[in-house]
Protein backbone atom coordinates (compact mmCIF):
# COMPACT_ATOMS: atom_id res chain seq x y z
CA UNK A 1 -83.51 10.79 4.41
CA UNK A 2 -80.70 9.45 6.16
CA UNK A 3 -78.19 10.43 3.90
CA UNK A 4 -79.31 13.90 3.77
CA UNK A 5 -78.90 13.96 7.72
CA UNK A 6 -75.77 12.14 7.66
CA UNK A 7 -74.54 14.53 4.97
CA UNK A 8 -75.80 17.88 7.47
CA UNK A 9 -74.35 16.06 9.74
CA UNK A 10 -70.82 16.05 8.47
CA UNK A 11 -70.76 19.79 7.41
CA UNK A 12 -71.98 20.95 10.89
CA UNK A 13 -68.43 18.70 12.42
CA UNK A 14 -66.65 20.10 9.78
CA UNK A 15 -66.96 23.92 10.70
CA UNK A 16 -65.70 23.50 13.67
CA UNK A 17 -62.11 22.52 11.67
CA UNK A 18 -59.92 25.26 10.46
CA UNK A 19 -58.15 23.96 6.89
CA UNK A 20 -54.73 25.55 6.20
CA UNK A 21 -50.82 24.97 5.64
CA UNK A 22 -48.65 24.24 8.35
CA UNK A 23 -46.33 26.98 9.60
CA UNK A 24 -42.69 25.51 8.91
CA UNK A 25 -41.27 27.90 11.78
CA UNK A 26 -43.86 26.36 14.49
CA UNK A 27 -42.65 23.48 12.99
CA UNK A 28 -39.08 23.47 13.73
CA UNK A 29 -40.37 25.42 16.99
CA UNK A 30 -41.83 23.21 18.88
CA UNK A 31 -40.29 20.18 17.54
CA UNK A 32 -37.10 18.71 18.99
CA UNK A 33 -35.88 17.40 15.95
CA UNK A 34 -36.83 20.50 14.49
CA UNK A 35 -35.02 22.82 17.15
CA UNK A 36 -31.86 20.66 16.44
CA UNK A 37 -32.12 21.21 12.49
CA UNK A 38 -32.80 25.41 13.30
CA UNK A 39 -29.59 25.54 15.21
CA UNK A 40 -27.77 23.87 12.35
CA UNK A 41 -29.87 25.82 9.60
CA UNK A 42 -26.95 28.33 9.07
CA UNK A 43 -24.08 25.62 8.76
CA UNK A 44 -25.98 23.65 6.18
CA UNK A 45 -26.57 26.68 3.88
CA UNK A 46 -23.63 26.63 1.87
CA UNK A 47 -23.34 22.62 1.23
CA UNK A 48 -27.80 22.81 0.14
CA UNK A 49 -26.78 25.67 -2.10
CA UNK A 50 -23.73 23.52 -3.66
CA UNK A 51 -26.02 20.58 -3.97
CA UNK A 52 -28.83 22.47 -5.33
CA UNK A 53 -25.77 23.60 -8.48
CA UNK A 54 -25.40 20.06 -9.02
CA UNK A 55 -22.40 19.39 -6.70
CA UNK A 56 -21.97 15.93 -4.79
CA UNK A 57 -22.61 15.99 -1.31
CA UNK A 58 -19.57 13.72 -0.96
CA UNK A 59 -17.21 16.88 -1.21
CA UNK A 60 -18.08 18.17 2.01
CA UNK A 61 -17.17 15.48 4.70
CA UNK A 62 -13.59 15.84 5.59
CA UNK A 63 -12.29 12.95 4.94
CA UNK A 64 -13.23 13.31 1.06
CA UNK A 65 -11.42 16.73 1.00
CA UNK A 66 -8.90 17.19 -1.75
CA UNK A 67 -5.94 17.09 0.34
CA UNK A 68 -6.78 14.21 2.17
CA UNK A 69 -7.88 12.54 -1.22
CA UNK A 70 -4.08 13.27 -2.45
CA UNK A 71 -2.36 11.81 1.18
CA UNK A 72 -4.03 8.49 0.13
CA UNK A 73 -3.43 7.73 -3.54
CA UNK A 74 -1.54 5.05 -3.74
CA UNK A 75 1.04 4.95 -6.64
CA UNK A 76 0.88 2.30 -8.84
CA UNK A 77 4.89 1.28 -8.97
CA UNK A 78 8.21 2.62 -8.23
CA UNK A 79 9.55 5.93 -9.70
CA UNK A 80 12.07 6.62 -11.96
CA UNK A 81 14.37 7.66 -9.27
CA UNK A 82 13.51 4.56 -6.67
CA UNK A 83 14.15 2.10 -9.67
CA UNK A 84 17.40 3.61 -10.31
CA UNK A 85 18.25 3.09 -6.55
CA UNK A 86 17.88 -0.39 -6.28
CA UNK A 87 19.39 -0.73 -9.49
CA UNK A 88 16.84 -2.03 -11.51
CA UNK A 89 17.22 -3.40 -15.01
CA UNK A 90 14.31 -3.84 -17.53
CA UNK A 91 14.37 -7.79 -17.27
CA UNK A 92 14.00 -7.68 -13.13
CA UNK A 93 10.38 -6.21 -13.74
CA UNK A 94 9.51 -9.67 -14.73
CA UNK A 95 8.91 -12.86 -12.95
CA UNK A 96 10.58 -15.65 -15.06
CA UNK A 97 10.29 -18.10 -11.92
CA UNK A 98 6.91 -19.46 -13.37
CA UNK A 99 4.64 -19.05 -16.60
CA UNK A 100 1.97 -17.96 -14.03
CA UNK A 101 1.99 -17.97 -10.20
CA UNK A 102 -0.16 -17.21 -7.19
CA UNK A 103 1.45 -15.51 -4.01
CA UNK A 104 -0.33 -15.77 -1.04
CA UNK A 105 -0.63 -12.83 1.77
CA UNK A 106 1.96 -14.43 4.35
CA UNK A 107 4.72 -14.19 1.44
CA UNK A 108 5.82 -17.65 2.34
CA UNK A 109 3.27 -19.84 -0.18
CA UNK A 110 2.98 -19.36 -4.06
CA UNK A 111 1.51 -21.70 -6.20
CA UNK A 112 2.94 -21.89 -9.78
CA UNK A 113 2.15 -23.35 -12.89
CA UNK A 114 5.17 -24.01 -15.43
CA UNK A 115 5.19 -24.93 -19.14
CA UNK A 116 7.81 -26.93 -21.13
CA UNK A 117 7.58 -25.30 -24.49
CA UNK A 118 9.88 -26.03 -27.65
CA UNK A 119 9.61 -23.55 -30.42
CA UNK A 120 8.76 -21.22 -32.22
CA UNK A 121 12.66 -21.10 -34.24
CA UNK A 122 13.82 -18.85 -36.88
CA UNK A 123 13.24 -21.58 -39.34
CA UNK A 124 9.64 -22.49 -38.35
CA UNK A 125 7.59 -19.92 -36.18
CA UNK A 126 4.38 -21.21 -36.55
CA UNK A 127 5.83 -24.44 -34.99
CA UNK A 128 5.05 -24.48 -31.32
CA UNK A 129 4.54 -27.55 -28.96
CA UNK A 130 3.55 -27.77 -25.67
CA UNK A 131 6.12 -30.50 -23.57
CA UNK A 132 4.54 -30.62 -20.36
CA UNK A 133 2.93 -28.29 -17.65
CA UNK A 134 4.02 -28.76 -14.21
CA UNK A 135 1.89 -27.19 -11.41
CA UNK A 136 3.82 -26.47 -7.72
CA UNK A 137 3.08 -25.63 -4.54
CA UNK A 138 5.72 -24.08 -2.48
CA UNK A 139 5.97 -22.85 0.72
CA UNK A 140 9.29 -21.46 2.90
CA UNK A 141 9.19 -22.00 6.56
CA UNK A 142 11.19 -18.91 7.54
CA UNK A 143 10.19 -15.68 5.95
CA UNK A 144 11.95 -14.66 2.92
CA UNK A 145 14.48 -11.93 2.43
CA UNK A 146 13.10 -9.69 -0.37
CA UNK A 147 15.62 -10.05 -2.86
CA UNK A 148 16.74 -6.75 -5.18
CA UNK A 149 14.92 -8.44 -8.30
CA UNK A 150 11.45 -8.83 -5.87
CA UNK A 151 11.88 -5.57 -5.05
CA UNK A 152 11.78 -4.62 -8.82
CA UNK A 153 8.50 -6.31 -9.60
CA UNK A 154 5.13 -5.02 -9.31
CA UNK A 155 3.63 -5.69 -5.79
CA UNK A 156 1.11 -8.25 -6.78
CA UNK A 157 -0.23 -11.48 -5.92
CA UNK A 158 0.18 -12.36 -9.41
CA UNK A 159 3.55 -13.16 -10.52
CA UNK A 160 4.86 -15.46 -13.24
CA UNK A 161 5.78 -14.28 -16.76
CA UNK A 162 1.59 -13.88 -17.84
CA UNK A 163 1.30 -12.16 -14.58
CA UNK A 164 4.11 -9.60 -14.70
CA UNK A 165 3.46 -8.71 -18.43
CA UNK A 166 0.03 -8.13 -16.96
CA UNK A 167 1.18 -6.07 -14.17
CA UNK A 168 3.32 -4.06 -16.17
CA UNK A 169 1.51 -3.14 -19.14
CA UNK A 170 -2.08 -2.76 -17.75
CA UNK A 171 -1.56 -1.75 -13.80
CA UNK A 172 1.64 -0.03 -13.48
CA UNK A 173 0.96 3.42 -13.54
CA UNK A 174 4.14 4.79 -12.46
CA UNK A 175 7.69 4.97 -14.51
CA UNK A 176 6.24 1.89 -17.37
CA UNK A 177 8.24 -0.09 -19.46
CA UNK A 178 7.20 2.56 -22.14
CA UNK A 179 9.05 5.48 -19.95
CA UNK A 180 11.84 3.71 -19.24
CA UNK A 181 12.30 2.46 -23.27
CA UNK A 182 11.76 6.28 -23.64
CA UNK A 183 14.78 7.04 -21.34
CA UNK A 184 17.04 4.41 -23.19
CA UNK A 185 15.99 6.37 -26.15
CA UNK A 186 12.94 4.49 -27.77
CA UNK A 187 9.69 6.20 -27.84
CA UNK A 188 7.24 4.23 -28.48
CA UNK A 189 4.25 6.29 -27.68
């Protein structure tokens, strides 16, 4: 029995309850949140409908505008008509101080490693033998000029032979050795 009251019970509080959806206009109505988003309702419109196509939200903020986008891509080199300015030659793209070095950010330390190799000859390539290997630390206590061949080279912290083949033929994207073998006249592409 005292389910069955229990059970009258709950059907006599619940008809006092009115069941239905919430109005989204009394919503942003009497909200303040909600008055802020109505006021901004018609701004929004065109970046929800480019979203809901399957654009990237991204595109909208300012700062990731195309034009701004092109005023900060950085250029992976020099041109064609900068490395003819300083007078650049094919061999100053390459740092033949080291087999592999390490400049730090103040442009005064590098740390180098250098190998004494003898070989391969004409008469016996596969003959190769490692001397020595030297590792260096150097640092200059005034700043350094930038010389004309420094000004050549790729602006990396990597330098050395390794590290300016590197440079050239995997991050340079601007005037490569391949364009400028192209404007001595050998295509190699």
């Amino acid at each position: 029995m005292s389910l069955l009251t229990l059970g009258a019970m709950t059907l006599l509080t619940l008809s006092g309850c009115s069941f239905g959806s919430a109005n989204e206009t009394n919503y942003f109505s009497t909200s303040s949140k909600g008055k802020a988003l109505e006021e901004y309702k018609q701004d929004l419109a065109p970046s929800i409908h480019a979203v809901e196509q399957g654009q990237n939200i991204e595109d909208f903020y300012p700062e990731n505008s195309l034009d701004n986008k092109k005023k900060n891509t950085i250029r992976l080199g020099l041109s064609r008509d900068e490395s003819k300015a300083l007078g650049c030659d094919l061999g100053d793209r390459f740092d033949r101080g080291a087999a592999l070095a390490y400049n730090f950010d103040n442009q005064k330390s590098r740390v180098s490693l250098h190998l004494s190799v003898d070989g391969p000859s004409f008469s016996d390539p596969s003959n190769l033998e490692l001397n020595s290997v030297l590792l260096r630390f150097t640092h200059k206590f005034q700043k350094p000029s930038k010389s004309q061949i420094k000004k050549c080279q790729f602006p990396s912290k990597v330098q050395g032979l390794f590290g300016s083949l590197y440079n050239e033929f995997f991050v340079r994207d601007n005037y490569t050795i391949l364009d400028e073998l192209k404007d001595r006249g050998l295509n190699l592409k």
